[in-house]
PDB file of N, CA and C in Angstrom:
ATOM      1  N   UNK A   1      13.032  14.864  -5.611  1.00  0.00           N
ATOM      2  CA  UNK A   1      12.018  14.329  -6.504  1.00  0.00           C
ATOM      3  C   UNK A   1      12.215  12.846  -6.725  1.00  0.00           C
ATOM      4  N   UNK A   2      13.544  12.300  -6.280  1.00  0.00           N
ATOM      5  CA  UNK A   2      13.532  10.802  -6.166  1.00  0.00           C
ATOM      6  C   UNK A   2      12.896   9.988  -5.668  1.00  0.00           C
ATOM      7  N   UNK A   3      11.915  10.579  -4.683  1.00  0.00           N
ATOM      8  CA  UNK A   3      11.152   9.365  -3.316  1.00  0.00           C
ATOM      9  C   UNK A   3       9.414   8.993  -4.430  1.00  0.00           C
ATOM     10  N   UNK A   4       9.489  10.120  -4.979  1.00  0.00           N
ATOM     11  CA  UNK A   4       7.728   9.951  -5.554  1.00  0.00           C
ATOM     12  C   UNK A   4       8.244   8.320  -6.562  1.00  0.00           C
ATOM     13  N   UNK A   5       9.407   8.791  -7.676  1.00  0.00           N
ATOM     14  CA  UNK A   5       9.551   7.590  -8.061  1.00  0.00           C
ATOM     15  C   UNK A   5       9.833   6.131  -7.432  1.00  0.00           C
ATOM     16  N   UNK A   6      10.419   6.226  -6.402  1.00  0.00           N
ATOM     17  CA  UNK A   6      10.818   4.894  -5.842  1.00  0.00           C
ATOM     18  C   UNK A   6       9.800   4.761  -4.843  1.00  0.00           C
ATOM     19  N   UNK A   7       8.549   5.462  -4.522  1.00  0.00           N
ATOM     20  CA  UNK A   7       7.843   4.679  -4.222  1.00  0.00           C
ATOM     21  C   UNK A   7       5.969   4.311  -4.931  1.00  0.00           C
ATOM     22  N   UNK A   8       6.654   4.826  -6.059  1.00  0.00           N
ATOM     23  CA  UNK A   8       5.878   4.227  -7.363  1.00  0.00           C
ATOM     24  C   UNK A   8       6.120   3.200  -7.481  1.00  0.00           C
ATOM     25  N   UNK A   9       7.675   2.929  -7.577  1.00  0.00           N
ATOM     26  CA  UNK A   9       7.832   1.621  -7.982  1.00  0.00           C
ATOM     27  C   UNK A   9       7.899   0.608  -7.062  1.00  0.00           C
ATOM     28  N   UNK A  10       7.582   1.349  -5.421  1.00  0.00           N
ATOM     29  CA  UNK A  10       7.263  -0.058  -4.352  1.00  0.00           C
ATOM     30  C   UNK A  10       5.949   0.001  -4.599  1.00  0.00           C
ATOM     31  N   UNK A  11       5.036   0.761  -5.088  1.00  0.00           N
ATOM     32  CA  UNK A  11       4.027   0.469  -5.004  1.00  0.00           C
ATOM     33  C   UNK A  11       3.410  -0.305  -6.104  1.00  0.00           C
ATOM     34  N   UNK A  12       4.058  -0.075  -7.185  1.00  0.00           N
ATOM     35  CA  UNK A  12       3.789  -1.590  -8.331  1.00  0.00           C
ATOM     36  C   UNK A  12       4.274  -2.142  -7.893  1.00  0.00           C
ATOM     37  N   UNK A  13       5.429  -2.760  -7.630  1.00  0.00           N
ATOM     38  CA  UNK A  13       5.831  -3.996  -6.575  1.00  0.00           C
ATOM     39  C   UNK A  13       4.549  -4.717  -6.092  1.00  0.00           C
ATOM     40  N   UNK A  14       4.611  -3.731  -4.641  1.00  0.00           N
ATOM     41  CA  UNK A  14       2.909  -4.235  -4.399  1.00  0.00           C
ATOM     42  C   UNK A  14       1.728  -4.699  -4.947  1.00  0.00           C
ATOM     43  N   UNK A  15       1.427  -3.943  -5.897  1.00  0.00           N
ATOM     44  CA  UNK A  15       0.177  -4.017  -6.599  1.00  0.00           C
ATOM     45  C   UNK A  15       0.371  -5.804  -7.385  1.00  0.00           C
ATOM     46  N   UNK A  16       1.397  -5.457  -7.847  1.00  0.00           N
ATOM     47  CA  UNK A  16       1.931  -7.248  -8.784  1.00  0.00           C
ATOM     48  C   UNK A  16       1.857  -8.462  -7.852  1.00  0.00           C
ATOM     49  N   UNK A  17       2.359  -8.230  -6.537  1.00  0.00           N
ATOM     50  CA  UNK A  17       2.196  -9.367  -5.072  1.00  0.00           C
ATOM     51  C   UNK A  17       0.877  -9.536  -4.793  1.00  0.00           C
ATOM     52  N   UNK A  18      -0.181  -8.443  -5.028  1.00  0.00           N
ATOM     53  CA  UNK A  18      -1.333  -8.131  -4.805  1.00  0.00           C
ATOM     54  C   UNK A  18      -2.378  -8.703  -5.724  1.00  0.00           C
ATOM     55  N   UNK A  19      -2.213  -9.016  -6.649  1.00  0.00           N
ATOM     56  CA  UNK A  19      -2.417  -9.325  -7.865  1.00  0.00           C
ATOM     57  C   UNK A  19      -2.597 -10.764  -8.466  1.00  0.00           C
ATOM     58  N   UNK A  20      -1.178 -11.174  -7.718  1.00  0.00           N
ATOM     59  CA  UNK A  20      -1.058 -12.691  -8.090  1.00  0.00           C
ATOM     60  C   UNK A  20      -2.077 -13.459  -6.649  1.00  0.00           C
ATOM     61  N   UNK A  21      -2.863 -14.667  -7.433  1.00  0.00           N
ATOM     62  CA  UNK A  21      -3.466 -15.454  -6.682  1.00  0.00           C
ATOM     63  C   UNK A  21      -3.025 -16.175  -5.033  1.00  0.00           C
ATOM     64  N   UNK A  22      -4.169 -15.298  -4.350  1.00  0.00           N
ATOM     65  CA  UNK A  22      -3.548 -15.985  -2.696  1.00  0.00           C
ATOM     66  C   UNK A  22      -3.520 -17.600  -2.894  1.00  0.00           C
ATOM     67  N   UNK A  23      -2.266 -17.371  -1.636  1.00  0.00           N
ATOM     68  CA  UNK A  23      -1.573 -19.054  -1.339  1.00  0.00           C
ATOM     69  C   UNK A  23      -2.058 -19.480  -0.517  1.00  0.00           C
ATOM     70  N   UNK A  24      -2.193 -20.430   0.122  1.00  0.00           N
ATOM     71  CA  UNK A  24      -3.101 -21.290   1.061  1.00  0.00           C
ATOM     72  C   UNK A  24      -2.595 -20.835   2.319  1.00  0.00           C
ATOM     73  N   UNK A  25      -0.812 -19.940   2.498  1.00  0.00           N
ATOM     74  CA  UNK A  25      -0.672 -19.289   3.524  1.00  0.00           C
ATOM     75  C   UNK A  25      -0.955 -18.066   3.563  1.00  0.00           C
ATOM     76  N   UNK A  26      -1.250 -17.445   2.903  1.00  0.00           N
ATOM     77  CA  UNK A  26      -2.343 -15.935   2.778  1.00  0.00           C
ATOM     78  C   UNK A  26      -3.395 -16.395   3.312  1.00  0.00           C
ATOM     79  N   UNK A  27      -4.015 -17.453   3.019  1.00  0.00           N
ATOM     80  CA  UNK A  27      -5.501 -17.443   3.688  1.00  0.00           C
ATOM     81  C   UNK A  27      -5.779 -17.918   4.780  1.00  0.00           C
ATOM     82  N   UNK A  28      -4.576 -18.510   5.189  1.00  0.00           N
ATOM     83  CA  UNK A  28      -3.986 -19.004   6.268  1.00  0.00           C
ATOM     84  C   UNK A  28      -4.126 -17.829   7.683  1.00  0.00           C
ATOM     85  N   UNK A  29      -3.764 -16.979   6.889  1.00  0.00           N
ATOM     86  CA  UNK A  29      -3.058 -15.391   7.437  1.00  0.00           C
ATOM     87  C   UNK A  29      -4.089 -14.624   7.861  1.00  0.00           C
ATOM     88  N   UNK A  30      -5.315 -14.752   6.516  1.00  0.00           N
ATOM     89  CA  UNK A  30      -6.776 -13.886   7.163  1.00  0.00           C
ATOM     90  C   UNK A  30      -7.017 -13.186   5.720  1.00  0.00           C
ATOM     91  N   UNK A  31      -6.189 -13.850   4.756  1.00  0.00           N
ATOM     92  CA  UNK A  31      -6.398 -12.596   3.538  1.00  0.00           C
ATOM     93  C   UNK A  31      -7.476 -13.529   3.009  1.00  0.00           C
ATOM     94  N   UNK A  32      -8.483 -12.961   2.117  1.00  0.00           N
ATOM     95  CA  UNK A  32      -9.453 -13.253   1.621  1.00  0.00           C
ATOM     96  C   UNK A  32      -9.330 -12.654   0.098  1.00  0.00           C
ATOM     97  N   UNK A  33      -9.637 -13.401  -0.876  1.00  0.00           N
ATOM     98  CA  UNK A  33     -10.158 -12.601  -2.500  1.00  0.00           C
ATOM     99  C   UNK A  33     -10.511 -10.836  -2.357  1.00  0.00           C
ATOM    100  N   UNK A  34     -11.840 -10.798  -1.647  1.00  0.00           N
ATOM    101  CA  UNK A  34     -11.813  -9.697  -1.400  1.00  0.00           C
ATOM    102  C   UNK A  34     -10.982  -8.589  -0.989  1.00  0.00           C
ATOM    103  N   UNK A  35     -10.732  -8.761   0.067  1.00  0.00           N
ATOM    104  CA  UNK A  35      -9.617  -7.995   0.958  1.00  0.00           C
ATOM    105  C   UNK A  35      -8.428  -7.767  -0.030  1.00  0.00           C
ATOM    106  N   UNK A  36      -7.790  -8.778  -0.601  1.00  0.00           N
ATOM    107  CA  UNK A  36      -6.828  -8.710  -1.417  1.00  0.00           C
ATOM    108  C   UNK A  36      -7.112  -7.556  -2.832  1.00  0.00           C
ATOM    109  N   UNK A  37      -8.264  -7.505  -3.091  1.00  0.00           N
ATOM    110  CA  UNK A  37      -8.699  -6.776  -4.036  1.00  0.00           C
ATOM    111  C   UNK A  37      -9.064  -5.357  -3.835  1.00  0.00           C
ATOM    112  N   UNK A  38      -9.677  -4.810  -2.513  1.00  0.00           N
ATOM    113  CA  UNK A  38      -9.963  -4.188  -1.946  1.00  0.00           C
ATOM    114  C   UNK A  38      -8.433  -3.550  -1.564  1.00  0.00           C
ATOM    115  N   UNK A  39      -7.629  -3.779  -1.268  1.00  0.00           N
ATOM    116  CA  UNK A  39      -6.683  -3.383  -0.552  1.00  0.00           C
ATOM    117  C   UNK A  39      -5.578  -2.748  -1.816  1.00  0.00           C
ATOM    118  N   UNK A  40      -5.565  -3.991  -2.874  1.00  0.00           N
ATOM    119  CA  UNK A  40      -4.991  -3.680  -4.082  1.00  0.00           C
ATOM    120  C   UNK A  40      -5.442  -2.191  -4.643  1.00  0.00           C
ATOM    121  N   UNK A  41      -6.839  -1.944  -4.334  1.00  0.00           N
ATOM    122  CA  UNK A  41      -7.461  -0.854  -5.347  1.00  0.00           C
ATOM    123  C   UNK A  41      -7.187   0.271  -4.078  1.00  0.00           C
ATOM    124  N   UNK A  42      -6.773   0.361  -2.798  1.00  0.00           N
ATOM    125  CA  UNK A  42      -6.424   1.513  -2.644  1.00  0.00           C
ATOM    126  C   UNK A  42      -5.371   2.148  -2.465  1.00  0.00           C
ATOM    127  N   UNK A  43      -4.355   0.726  -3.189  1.00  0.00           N
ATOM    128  CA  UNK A  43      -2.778   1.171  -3.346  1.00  0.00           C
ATOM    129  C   UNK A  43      -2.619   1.590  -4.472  1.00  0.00           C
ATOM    130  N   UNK A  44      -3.416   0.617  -5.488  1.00  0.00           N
ATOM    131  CA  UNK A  44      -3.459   1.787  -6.501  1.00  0.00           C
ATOM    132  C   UNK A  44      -4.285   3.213  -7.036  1.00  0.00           C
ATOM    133  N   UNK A  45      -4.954   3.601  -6.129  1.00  0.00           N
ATOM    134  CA  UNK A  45      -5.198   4.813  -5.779  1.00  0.00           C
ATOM    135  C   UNK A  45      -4.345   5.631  -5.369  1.00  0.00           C
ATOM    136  N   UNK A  46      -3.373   5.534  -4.751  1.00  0.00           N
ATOM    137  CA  UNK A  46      -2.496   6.041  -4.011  1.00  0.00           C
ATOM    138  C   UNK A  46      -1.598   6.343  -5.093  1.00  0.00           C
ATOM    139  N   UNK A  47      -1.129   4.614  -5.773  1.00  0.00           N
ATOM    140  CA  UNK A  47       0.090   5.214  -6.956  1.00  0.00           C
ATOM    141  C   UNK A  47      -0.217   6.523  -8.071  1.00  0.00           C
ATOM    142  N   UNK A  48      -2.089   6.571  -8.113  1.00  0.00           N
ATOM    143  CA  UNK A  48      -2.611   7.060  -9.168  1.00  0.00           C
ATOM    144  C   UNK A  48      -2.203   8.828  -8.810  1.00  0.00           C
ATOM    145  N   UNK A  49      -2.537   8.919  -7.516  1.00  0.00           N
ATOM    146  CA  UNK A  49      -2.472  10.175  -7.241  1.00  0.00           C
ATOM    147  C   UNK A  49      -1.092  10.671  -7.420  1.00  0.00           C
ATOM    148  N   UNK A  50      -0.004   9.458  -7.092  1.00  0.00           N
ATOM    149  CA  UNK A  50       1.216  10.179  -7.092  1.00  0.00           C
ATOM    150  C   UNK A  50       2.177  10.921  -8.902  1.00  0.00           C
ATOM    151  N   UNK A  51       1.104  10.064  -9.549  1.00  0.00           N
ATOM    152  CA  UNK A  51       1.132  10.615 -11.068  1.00  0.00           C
ATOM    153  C   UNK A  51       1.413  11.637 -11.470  1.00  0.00           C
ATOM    154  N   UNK A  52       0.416  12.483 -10.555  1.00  0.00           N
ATOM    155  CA  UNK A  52      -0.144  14.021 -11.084  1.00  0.00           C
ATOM    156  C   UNK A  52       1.312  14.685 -10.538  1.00  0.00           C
ATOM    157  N   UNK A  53       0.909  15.985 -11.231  1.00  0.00           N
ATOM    158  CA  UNK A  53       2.496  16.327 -11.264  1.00  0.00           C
ATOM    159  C   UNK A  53       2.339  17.000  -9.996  1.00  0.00           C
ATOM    160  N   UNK A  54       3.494  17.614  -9.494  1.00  0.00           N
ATOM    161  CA  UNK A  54       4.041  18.175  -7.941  1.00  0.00           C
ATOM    162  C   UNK A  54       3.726  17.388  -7.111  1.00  0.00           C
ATOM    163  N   UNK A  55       4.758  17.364  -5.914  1.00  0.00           N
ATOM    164  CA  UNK A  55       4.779  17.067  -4.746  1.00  0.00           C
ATOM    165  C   UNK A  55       3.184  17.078  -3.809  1.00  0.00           C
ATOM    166  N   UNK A  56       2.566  18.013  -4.123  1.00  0.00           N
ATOM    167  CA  UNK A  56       1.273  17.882  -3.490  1.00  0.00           C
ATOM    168  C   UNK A  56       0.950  17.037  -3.133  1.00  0.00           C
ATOM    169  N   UNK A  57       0.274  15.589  -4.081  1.00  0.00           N
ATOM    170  CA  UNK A  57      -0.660  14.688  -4.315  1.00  0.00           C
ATOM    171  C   UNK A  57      -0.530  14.243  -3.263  1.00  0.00           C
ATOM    172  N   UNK A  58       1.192  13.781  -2.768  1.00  0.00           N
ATOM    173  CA  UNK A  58       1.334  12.766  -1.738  1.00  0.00           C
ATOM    174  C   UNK A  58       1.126  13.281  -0.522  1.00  0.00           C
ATOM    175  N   UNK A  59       0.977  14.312  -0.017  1.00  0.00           N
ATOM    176  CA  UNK A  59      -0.103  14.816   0.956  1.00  0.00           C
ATOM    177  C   UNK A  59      -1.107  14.817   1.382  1.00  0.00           C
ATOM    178  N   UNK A  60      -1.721  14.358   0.311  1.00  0.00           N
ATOM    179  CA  UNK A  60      -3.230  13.574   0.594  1.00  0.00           C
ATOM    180  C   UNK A  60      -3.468  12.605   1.014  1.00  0.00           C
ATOM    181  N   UNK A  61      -2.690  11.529   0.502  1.00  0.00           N
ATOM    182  CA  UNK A  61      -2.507  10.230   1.318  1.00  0.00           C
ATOM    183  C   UNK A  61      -2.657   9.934   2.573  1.00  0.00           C
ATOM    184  N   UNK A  62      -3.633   9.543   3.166  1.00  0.00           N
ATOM    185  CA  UNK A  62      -3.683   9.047   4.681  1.00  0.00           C
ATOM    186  C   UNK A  62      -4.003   7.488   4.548  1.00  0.00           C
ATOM    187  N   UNK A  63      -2.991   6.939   4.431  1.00  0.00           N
ATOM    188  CA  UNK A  63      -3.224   5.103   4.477  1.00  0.00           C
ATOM    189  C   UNK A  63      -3.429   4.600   5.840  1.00  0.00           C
ATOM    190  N   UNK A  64      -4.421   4.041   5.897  1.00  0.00           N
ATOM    191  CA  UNK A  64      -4.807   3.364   7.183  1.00  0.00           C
ATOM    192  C   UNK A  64      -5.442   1.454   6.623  1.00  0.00           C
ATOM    193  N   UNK A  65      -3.947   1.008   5.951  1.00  0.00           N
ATOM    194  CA  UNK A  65      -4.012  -0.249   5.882  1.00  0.00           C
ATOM    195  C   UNK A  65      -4.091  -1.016   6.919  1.00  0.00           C
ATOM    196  N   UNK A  66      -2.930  -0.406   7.507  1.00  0.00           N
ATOM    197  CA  UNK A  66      -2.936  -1.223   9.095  1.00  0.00           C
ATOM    198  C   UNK A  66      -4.004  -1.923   9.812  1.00  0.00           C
ATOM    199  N   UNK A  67      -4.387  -0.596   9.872  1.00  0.00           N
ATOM    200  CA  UNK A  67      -6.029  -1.075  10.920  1.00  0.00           C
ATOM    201  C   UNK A  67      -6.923  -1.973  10.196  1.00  0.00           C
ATOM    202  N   UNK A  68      -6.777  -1.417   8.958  1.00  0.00           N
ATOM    203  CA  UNK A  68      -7.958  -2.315   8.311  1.00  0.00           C
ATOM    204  C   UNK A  68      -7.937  -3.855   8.240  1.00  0.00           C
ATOM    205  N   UNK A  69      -6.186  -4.100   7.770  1.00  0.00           N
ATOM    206  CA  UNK A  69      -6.250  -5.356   8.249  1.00  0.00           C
ATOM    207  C   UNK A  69      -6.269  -5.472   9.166  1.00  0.00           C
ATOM    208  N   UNK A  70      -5.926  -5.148  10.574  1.00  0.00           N
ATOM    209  CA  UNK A  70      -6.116  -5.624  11.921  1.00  0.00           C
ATOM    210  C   UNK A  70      -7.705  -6.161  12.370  1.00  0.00           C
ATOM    211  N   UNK A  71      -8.704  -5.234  11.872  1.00  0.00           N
ATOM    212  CA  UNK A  71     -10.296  -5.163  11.592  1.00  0.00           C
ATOM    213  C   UNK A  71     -10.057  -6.799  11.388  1.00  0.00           C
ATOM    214  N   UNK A  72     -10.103  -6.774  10.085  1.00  0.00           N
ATOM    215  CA  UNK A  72     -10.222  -8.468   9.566  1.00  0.00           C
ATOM    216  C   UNK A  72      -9.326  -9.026  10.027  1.00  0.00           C
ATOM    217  N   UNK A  73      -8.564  -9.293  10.681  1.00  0.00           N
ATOM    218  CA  UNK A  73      -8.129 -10.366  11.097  1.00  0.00           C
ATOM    219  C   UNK A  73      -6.431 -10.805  10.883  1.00  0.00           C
ATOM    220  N   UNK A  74      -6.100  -9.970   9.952  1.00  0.00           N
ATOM    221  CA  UNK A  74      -5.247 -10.479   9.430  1.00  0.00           C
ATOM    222  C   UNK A  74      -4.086 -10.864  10.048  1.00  0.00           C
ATOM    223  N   UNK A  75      -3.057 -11.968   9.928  1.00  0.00           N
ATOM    224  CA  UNK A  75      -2.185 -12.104  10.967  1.00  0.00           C
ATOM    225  C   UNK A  75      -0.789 -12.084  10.468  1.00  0.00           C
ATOM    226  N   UNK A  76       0.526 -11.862  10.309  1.00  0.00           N
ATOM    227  CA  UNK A  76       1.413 -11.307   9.945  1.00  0.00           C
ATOM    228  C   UNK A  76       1.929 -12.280   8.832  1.00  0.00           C
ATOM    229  N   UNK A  77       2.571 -11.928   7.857  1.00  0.00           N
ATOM    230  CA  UNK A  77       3.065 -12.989   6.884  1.00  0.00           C
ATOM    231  C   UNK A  77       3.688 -12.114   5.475  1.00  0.00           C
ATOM    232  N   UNK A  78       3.871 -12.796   4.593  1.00  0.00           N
ATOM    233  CA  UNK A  78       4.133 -12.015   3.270  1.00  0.00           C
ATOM    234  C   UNK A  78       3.135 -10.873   2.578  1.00  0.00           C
ATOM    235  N   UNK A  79       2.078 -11.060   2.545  1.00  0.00           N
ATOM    236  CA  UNK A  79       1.160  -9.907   1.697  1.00  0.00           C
ATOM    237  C   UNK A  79       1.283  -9.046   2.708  1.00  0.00           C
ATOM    238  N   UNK A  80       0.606  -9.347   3.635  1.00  0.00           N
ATOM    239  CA  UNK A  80       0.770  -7.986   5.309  1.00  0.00           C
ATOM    240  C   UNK A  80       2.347  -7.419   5.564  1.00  0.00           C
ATOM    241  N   UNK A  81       3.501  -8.035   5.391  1.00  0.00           N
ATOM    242  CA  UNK A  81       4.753  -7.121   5.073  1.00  0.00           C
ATOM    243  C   UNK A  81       4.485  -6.176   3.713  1.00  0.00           C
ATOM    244  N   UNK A  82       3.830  -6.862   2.905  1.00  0.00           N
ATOM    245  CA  UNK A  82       4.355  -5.778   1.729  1.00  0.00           C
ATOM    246  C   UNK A  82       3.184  -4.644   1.605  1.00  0.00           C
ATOM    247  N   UNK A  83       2.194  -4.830   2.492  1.00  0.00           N
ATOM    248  CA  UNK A  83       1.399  -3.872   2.606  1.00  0.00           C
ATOM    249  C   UNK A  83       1.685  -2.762   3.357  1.00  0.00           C
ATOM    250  N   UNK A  84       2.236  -3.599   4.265  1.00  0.00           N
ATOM    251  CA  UNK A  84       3.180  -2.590   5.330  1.00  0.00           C
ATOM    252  C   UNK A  84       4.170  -1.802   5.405  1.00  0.00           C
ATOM    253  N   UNK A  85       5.116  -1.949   4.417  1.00  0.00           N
ATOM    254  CA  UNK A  85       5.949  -1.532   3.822  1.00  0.00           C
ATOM    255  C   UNK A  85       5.662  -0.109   3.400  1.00  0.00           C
ATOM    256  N   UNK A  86       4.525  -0.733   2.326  1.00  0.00           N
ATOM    257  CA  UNK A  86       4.180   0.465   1.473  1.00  0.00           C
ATOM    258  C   UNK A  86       3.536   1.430   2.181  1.00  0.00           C
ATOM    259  N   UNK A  87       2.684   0.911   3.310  1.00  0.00           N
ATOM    260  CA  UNK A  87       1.920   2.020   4.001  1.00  0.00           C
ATOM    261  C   UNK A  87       3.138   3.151   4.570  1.00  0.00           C
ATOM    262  N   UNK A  88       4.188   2.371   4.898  1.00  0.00           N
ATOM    263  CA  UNK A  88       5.028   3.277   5.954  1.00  0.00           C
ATOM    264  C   UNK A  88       5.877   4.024   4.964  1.00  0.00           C
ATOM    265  N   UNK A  89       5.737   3.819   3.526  1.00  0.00           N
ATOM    266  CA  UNK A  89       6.951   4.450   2.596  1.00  0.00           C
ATOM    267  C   UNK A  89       6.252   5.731   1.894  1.00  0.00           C
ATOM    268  N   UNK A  90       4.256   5.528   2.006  1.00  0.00           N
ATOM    269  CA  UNK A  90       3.487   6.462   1.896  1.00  0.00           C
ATOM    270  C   UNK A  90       3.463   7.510   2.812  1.00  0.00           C
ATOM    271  N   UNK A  91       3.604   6.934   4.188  1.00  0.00           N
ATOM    272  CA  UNK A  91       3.427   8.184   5.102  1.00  0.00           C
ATOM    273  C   UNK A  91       4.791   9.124   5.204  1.00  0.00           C
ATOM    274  N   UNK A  92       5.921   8.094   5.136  1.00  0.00           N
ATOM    275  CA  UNK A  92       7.288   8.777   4.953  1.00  0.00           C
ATOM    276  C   UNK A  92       7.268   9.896   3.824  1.00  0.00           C
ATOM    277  N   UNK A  93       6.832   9.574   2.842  1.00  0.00           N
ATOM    278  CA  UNK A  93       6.846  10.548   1.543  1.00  0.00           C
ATOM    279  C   UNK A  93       5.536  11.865   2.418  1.00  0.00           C
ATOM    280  N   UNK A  94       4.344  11.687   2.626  1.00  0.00           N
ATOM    281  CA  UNK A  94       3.622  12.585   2.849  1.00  0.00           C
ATOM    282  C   UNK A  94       3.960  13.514   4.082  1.00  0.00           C
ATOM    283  N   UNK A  95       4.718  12.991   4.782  1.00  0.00           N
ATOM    284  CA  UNK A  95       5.309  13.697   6.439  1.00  0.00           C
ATOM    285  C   UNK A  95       6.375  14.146   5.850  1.00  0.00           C
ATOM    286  N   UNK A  96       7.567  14.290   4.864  1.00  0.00           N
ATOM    287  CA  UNK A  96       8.233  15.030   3.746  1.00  0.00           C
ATOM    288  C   UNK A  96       7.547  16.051   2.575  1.00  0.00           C
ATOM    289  N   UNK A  97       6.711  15.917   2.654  1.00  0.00           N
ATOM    290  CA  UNK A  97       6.056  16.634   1.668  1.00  0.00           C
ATOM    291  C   UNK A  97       5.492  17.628   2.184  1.00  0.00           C
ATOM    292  N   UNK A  98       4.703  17.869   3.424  1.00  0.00           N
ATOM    293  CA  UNK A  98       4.589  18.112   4.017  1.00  0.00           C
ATOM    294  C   UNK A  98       5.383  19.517   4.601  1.00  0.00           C
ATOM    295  N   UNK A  99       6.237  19.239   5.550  1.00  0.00           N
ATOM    296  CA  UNK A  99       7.435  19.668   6.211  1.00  0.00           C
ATOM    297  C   UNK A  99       8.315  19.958   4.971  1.00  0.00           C
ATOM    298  N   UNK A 100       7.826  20.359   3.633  1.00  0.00           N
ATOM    299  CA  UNK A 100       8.689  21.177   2.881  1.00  0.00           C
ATOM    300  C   UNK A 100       8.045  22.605   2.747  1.00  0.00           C
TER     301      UNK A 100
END
């Protein structure tokens, strides 16, 4: 039951990086206001679900950040690590959840 919490708390992590105003190398990168906002609201969707009680929720999760930034453009840097991160710490928890 340790992974739901610690990756609650990468995922506020995220959400707070997400949050604070892009840098001229974010936009540099391909991130846009939007995108940044957009992307924010479906990580915290994700944290929202992991709320509810049991292991379930995180089974639902199918994050397909990746692509999406790839779609737009985006090109590798600080916000795209920490998006990335989280995508891969979501699927880790749901491919465990899973396989229990």
């Amino acid at each position: 039951m340790g992974e739901p919490m610690d990756l609650r708390e990468s995922l506020g992590k995220a959400l707070v990086a997400l949050k604070a105003p892009l840098e001229s190398a974010d936009r540099e990168q391909g991130w846009t206001d939007e995108l940044r906002r957009e992307i924010q609201e479906e990580i915290s969707v994700s944290r929202s679900m992991l709320r509810r009680p049991g292991p379930w929720a995180v089974s639902y999760l199918h994050p397909r950040l990746d692509e999406w930034m790839a779609r737009e453009g985006v090109q590798p840097g600080r916000l795209r690590d920490v998006v990335i991160d989280v995508q891969t710490l979501i699927i880790g928890a749901r491919d465990a959840a899973r396989s229990r």
